[in-house]
Protein backbone atom coordinates (compact mmCIF):
# COMPACT_ATOMS: atom_id res chain seq x y z
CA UNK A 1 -48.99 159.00 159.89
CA UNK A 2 -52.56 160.86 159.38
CA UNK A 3 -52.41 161.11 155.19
CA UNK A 4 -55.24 162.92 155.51
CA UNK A 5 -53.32 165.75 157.50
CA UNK A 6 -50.45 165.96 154.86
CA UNK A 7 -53.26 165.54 151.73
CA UNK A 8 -54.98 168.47 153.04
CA UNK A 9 -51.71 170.75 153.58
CA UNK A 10 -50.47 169.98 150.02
CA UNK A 11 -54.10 170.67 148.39
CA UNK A 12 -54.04 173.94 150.57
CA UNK A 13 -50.45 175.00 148.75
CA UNK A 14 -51.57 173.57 145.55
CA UNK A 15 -54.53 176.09 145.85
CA UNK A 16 -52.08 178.86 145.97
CA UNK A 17 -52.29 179.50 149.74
CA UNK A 18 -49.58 179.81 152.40
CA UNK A 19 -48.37 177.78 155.54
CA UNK A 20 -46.42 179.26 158.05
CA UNK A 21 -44.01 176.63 159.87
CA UNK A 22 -41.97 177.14 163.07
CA UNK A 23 -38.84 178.66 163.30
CA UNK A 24 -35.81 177.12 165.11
CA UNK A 25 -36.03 174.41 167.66
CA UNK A 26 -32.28 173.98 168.28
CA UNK A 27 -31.06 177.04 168.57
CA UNK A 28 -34.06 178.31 170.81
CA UNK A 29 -33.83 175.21 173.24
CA UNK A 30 -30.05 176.20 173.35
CA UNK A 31 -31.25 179.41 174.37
CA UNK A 32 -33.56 178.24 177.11
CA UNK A 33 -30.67 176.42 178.44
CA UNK A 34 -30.51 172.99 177.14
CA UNK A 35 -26.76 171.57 177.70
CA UNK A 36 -25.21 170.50 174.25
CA UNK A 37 -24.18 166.91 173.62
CA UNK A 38 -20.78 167.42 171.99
CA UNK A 39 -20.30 166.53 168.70
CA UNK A 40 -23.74 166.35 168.31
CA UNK A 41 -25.08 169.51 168.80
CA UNK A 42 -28.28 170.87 170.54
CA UNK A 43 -29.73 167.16 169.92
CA UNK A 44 -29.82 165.74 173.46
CA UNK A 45 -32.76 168.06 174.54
CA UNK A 46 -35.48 165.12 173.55
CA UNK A 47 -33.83 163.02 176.46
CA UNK A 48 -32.03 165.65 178.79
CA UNK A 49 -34.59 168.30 178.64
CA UNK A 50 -38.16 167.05 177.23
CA UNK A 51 -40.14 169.62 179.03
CA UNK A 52 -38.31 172.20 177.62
CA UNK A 53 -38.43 171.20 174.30
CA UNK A 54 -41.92 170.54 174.32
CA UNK A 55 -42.61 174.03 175.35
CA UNK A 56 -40.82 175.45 172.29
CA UNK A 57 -43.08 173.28 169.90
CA UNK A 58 -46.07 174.63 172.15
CA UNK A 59 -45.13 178.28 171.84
CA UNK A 60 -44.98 177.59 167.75
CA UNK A 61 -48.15 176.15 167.49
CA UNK A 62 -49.07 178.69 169.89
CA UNK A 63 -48.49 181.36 167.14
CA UNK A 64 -50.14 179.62 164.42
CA UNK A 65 -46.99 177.52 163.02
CA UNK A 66 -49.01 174.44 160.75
CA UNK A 67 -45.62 172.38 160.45
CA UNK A 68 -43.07 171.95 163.52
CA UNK A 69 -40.10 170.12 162.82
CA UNK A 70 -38.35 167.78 165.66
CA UNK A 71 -35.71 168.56 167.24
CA UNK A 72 -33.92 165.95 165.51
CA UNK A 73 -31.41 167.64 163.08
CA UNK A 74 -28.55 166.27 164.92
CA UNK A 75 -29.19 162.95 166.07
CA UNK A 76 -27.85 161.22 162.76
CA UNK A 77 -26.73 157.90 163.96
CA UNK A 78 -23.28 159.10 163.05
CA UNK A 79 -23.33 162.50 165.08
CA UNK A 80 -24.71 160.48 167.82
CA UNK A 81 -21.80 158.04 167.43
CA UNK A 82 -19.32 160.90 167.41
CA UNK A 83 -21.05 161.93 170.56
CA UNK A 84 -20.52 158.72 171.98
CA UNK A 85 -24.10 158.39 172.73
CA UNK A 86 -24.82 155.65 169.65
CA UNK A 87 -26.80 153.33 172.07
CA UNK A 88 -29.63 155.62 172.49
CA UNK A 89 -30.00 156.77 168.62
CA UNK A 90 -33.68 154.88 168.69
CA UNK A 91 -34.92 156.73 171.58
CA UNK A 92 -33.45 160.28 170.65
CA UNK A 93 -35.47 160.24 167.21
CA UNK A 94 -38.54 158.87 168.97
CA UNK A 95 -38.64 161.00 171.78
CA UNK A 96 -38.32 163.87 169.74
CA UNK A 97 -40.73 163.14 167.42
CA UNK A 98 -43.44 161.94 170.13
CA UNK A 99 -42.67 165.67 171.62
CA UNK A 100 -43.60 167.51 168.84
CA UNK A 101 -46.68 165.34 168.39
CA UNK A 102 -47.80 165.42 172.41
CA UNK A 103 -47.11 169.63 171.65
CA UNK A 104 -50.43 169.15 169.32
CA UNK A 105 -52.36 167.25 171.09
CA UNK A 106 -51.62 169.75 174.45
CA UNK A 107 -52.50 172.95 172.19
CA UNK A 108 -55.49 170.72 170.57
CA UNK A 109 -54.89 172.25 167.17
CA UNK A 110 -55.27 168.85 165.33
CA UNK A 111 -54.25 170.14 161.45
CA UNK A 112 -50.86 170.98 162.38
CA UNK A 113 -48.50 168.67 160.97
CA UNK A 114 -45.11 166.92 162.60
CA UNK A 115 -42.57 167.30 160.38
CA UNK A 116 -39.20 165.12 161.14
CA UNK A 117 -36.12 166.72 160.42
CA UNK A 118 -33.42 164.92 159.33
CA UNK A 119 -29.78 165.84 158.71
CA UNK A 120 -26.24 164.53 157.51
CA UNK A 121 -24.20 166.96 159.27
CA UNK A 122 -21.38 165.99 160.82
CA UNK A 123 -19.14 168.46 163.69
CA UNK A 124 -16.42 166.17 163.20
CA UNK A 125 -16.62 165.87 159.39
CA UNK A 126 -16.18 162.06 159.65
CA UNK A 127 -18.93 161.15 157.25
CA UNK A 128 -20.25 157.28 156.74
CA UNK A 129 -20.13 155.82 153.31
CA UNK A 130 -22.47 156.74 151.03
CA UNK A 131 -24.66 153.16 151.14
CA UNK A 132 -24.23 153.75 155.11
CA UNK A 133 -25.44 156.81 155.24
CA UNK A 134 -28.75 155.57 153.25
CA UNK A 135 -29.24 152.65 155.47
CA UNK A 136 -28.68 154.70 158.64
CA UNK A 137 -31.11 157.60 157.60
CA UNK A 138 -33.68 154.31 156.53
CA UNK A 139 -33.59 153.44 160.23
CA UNK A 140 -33.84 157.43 161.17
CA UNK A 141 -36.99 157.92 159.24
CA UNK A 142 -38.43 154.37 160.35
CA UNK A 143 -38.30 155.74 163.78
CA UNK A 144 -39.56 159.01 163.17
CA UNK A 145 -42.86 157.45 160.80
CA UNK A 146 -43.84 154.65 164.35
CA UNK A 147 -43.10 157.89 166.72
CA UNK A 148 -46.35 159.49 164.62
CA UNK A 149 -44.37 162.08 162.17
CA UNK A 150 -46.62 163.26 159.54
CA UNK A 151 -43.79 163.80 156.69
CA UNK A 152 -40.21 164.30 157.01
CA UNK A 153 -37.59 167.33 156.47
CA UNK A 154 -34.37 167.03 154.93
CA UNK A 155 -32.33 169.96 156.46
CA UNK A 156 -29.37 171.53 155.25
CA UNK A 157 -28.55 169.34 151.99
CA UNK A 158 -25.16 170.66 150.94
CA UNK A 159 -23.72 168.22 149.08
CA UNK A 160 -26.08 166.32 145.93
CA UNK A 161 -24.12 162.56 146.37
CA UNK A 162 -25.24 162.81 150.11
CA UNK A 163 -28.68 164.73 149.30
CA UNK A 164 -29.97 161.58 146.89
CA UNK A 165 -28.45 159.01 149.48
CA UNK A 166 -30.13 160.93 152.48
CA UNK A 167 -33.31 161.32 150.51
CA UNK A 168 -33.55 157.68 149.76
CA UNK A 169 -33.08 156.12 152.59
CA UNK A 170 -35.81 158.75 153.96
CA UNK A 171 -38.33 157.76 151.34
CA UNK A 172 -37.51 153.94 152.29
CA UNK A 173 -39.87 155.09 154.98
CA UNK A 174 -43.19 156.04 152.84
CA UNK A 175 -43.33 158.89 154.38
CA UNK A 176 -43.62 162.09 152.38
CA UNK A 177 -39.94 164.16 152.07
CA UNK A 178 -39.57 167.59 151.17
CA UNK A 179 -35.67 168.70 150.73
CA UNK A 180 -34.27 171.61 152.21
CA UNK A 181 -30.87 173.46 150.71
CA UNK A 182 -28.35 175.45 152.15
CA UNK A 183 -27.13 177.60 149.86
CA UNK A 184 -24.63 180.80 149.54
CA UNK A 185 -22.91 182.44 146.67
CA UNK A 186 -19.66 181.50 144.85
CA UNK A 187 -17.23 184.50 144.35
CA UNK A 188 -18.47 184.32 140.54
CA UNK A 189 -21.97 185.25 141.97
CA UNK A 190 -23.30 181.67 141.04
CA UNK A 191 -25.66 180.27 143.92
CA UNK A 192 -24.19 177.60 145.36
CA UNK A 193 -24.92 174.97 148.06
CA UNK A 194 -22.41 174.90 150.78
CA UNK A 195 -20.26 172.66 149.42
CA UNK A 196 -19.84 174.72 145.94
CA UNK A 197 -21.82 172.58 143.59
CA UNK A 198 -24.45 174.52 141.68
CA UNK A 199 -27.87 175.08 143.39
CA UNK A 200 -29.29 174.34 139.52
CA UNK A 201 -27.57 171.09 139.63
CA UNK A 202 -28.94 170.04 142.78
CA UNK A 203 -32.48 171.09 141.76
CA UNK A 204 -31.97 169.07 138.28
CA UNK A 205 -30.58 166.36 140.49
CA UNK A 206 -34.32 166.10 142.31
CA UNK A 207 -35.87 166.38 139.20
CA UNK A 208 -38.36 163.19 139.37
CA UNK A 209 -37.45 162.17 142.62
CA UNK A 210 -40.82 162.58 144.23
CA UNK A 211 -40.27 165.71 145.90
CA UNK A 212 -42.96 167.99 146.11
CA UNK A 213 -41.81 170.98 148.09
CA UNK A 214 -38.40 171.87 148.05
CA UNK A 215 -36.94 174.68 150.89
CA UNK A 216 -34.18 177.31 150.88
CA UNK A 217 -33.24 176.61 154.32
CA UNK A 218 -30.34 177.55 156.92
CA UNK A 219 -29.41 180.60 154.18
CA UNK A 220 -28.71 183.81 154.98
CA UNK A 221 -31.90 186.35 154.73
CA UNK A 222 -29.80 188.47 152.11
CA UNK A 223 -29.37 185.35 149.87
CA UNK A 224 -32.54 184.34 149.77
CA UNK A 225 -33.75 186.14 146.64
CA UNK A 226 -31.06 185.04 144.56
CA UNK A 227 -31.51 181.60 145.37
CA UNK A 228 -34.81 182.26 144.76
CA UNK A 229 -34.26 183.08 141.08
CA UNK A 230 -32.29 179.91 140.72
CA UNK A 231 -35.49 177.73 141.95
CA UNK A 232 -37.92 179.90 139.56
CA UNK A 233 -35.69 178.94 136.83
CA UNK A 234 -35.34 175.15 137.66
CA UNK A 235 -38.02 173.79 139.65
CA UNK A 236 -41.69 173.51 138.85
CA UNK A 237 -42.87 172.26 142.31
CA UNK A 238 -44.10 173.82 145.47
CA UNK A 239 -41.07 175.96 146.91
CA UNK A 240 -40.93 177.21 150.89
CA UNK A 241 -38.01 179.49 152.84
CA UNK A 242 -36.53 179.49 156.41
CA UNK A 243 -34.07 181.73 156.84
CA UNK A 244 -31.10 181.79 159.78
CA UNK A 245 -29.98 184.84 161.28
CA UNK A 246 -26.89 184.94 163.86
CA UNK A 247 -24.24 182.77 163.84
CA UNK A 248 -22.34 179.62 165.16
CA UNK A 249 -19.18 180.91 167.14
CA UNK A 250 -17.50 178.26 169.94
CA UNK A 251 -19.72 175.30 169.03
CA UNK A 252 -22.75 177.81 170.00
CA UNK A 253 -25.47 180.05 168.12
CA UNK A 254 -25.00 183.88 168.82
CA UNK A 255 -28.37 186.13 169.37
CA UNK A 256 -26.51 189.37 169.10
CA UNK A 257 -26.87 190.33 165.49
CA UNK A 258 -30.04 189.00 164.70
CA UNK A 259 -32.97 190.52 162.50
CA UNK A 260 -35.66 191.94 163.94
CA UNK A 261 -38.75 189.81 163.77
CA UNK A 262 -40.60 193.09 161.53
CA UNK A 263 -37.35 193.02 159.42
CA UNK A 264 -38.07 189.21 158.52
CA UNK A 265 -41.36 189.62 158.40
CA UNK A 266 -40.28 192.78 155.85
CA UNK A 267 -38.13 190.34 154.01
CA UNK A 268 -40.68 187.16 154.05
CA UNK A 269 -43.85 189.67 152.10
CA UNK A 270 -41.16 189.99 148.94
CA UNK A 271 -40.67 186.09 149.25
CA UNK A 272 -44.55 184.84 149.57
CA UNK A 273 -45.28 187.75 146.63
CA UNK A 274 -42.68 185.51 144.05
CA UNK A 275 -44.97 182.42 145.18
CA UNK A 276 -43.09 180.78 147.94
CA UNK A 277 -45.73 178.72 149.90
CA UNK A 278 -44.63 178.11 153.45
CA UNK A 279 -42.60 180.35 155.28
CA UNK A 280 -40.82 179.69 159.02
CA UNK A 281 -37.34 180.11 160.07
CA UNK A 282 -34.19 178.13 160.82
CA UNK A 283 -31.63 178.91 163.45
CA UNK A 284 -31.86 182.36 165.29
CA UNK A 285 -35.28 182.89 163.91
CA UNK A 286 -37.71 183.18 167.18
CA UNK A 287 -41.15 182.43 168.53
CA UNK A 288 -41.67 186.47 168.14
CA UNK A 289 -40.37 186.12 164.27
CA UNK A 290 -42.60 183.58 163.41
CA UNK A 291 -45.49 185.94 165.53
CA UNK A 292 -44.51 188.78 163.66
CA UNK A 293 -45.49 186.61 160.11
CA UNK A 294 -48.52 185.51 161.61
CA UNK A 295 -50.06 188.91 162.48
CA UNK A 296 -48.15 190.41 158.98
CA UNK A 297 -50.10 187.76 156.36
CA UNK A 298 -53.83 187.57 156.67
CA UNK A 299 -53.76 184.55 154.63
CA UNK A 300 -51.34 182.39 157.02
């Protein structure tokens, strides 16, 4: 971990200025034609396909993306179990990380920061135990910190019980974590997370946790403002958005009714203007998208 990296990111946000991250890893490596492992996703690329998912980190960083995640979001021990590929959980999470951070060094742009993502989804919906699923994530983010991540990135926390388990086994680490929700609205209106508990409740549920940037992540681009009024009301930190666009239809992501990347970059100026700090993309979202904020926002 360089903590001079992450110290200087944070002071940039605190300062009121923007980061743009990358946009999605798994769904674009998918796309390049990296085989899923099943029940674990687009995950096995790290092993199966390292050049390839090098390249996407590249292409990023290429763009001017400060923060790429690892292609990591679905190698949970227990997704790797389902996948029946348990025995090679260590080098899945290592290799991936090490990728994003040999994608820096190759593009020699040393402030950009290796973020590793980190994930309780499950494609069977067998979920471990609560004080499992801490210890396992522990282990995750142990591997990630040696590998040389810079912080790590909670994706799609739908569920608080599970959020505040996966968060502290991820903070077992040292490592600073930033928590990213996955939210849509009830049929009252109320944002939700996925699972139907209050997006205020989750946010209250982080309160003191030692969280400094929390993300609207993996949510549809027309939700986005109304979560967005939900996090203005509840949460004093730093705040950041990646957005999906698409959709997951036979165990794969569709590319056929996707935003254009001037549409998201249309939709991103309303978000950075109500003080969102770091802007990127989640699944669907492209290296063109993430171009398209880059040449948008002088300030990025």
């Amino acid at each position: 971990m360089t903590i001079g990296r992450y110290e200087a990111l944070v002071t940039h946000l605190n300062a009121g200025q923007h980061v743009l991250i990358d946009g999605a890893t798994g769904t674009e490596v998918e796309r390049r034609g990296v085989p899923q492992l099943e029940n674990a996703w687009n995950g096995g690329g790290a092993l199966s396909h390292p050049e390839i998912v090098r390249t996407v980190h590249e292409d990023y960083i290429g763009v001017g993306a400060k923060i790429i995640i690892s292609n990591t979001f679905a190698t949970s021990l227990h997704a790797l179990r389902d996948a029946g590929v348990a025995h090679d959980f260590a080098a899945y999470n290592q290799r991936a990380v090490e990728l994003a951070v040999e994608a820096r060094d190759r593009m020699a742009v040393a402030d950009v920061l290796v973020a590793g993502g980190i994930s309780y989804w499950s494609w069977t919906g067998d979920h471990p135990p609560l004080d499992e699923l801490q210890d396992n994530v522990a282990k995750q983010a142990a591997i990630m910190r040696d590998a040389g991540a810079d912080l790590l990135m909670l994706e799609m926390m739908i569920g608080i019980d599970r959020m505040l388990s996966t968060l502290e086994g991820a903070q077992s680490s040292g490592l600073p974590v930033w928590v990213g929700l996955t939210c849509n609205p009830a049929d009252d209106g109320t944002i939700v997370l996925r699972n139907g508990e209050p997006l205020a409740d989750a946010l209250a549920a982080l309160s003191g946790k030692n969280v400094a940037l929390i993300n609207i992540m993996h949510t549809e681009v027309m939700h986005i403002d109304d979560a967005l009024d939900v996090v203005d009301a509840h949460w004093d930190g730093l705040k950041g958005v990646y957005a999906h666009t698409g959709r997951h239809a036979n165990h794969k992501w569709t590319f056929d009714d996707t935003i254009s990347p001037s549409d998201y970059a249309d939709a991103a100026e309303c978000w950075l203007a109500r003080g969102v700090r770091i802007i990127g993309g989640c699944c669907g979202i492209r290296v063109d998208h993430i171009d398209a904020l880059r040449r948008r926002f002088a300030d990025i």
